[in-house]
Protein backbone atom coordinates (compact mmCIF):
# COMPACT_ATOMS: atom_id res chain seq x y z
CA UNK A 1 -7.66 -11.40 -8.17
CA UNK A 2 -4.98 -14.00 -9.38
CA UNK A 3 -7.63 -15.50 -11.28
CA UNK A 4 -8.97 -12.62 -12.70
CA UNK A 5 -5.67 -11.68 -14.06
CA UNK A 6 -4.95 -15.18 -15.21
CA UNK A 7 -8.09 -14.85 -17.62
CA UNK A 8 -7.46 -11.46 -18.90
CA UNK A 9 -3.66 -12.44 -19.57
CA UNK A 10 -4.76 -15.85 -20.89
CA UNK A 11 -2.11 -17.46 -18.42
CA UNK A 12 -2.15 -19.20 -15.93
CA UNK A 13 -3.10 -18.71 -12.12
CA UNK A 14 -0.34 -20.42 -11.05
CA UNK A 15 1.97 -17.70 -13.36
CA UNK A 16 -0.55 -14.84 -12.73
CA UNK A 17 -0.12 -15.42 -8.73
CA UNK A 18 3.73 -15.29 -9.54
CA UNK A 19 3.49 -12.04 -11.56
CA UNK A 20 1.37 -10.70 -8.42
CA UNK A 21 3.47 -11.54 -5.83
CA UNK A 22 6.43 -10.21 -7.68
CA UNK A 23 4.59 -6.80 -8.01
CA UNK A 24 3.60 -6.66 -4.50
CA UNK A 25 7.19 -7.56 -3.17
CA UNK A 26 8.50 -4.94 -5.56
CA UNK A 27 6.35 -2.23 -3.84
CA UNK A 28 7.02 -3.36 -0.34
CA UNK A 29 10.69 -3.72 -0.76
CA UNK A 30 10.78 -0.32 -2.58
CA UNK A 31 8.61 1.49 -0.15
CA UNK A 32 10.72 0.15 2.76
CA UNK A 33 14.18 1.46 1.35
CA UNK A 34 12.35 4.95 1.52
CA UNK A 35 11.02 5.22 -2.39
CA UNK A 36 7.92 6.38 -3.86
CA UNK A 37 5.97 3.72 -6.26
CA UNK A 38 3.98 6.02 -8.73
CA UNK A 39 1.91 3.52 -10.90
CA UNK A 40 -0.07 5.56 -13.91
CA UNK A 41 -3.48 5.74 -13.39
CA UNK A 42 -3.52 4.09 -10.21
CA UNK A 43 -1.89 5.70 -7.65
CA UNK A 44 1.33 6.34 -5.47
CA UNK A 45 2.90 4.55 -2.55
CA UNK A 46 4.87 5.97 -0.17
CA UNK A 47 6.82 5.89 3.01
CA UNK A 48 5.04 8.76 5.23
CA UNK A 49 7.38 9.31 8.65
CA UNK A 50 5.12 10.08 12.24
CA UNK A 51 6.59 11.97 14.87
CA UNK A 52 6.49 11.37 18.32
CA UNK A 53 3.31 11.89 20.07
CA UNK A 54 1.47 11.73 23.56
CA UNK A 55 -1.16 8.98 22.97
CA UNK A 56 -3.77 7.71 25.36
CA UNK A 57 -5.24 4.09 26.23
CA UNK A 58 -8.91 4.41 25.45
CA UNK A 59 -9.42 1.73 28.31
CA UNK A 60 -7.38 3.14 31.27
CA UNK A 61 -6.99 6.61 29.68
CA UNK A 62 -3.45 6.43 30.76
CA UNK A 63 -1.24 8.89 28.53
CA UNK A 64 1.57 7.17 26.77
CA UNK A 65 4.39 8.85 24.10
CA UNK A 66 3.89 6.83 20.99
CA UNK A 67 7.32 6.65 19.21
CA UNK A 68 8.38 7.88 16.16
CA UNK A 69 8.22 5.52 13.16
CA UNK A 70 7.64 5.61 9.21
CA UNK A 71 4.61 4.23 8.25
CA UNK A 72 3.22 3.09 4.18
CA UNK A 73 0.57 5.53 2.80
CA UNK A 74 -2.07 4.57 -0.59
CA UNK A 75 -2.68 8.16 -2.77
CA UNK A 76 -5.08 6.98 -5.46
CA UNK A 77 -5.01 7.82 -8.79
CA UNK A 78 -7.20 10.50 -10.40
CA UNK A 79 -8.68 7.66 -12.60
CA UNK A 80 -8.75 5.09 -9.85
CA UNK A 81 -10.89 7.66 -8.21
CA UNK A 82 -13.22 8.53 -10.81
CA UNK A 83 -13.99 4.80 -11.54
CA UNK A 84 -14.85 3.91 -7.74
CA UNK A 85 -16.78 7.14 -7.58
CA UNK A 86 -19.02 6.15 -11.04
């Protein structure tokens, strides 16, 4: 990927692997402190929060309660969609 956005920039990878990781901490960091990232035409990350459930071990099928915690959820974009899908 860090290539592939080197070439169509015409930079570098070592400046295109910057610009990446700079993105991606953006979106962690901001979908940590409880934000939404809505980028156009791609899609939205966002901080989803589970509730506390009765889970089971599939091995021992002994019932456990699974704690409560906020996990990160991908909602593609309408044209990030349609592309795949073509």
């Amino acid at each position: 990927m860090v290539k592939k956005i080197g070439n169509r920039l015409s930079i570098g990878q070592v400046k295109a692997d910057l610009m990446l990781d700079a993105v991606i901490e953006t979106i962690i960091e901001t979908v940590a402190s409880g934000e939404k990232v809505k980028i156009l035409d791609f899609g939205i990350f966002e901080p989803v929060k589970k509730a506390p459930r009765l889970g089971r071990n599939p091995k021992t099928l002994v019932e456990c309660m699974i704690s409560a915690r906020t996990v990160p959820v991908f909602k593609a974009g309408k044209r990030f969609k349609e592309t795949v899908n073509t």
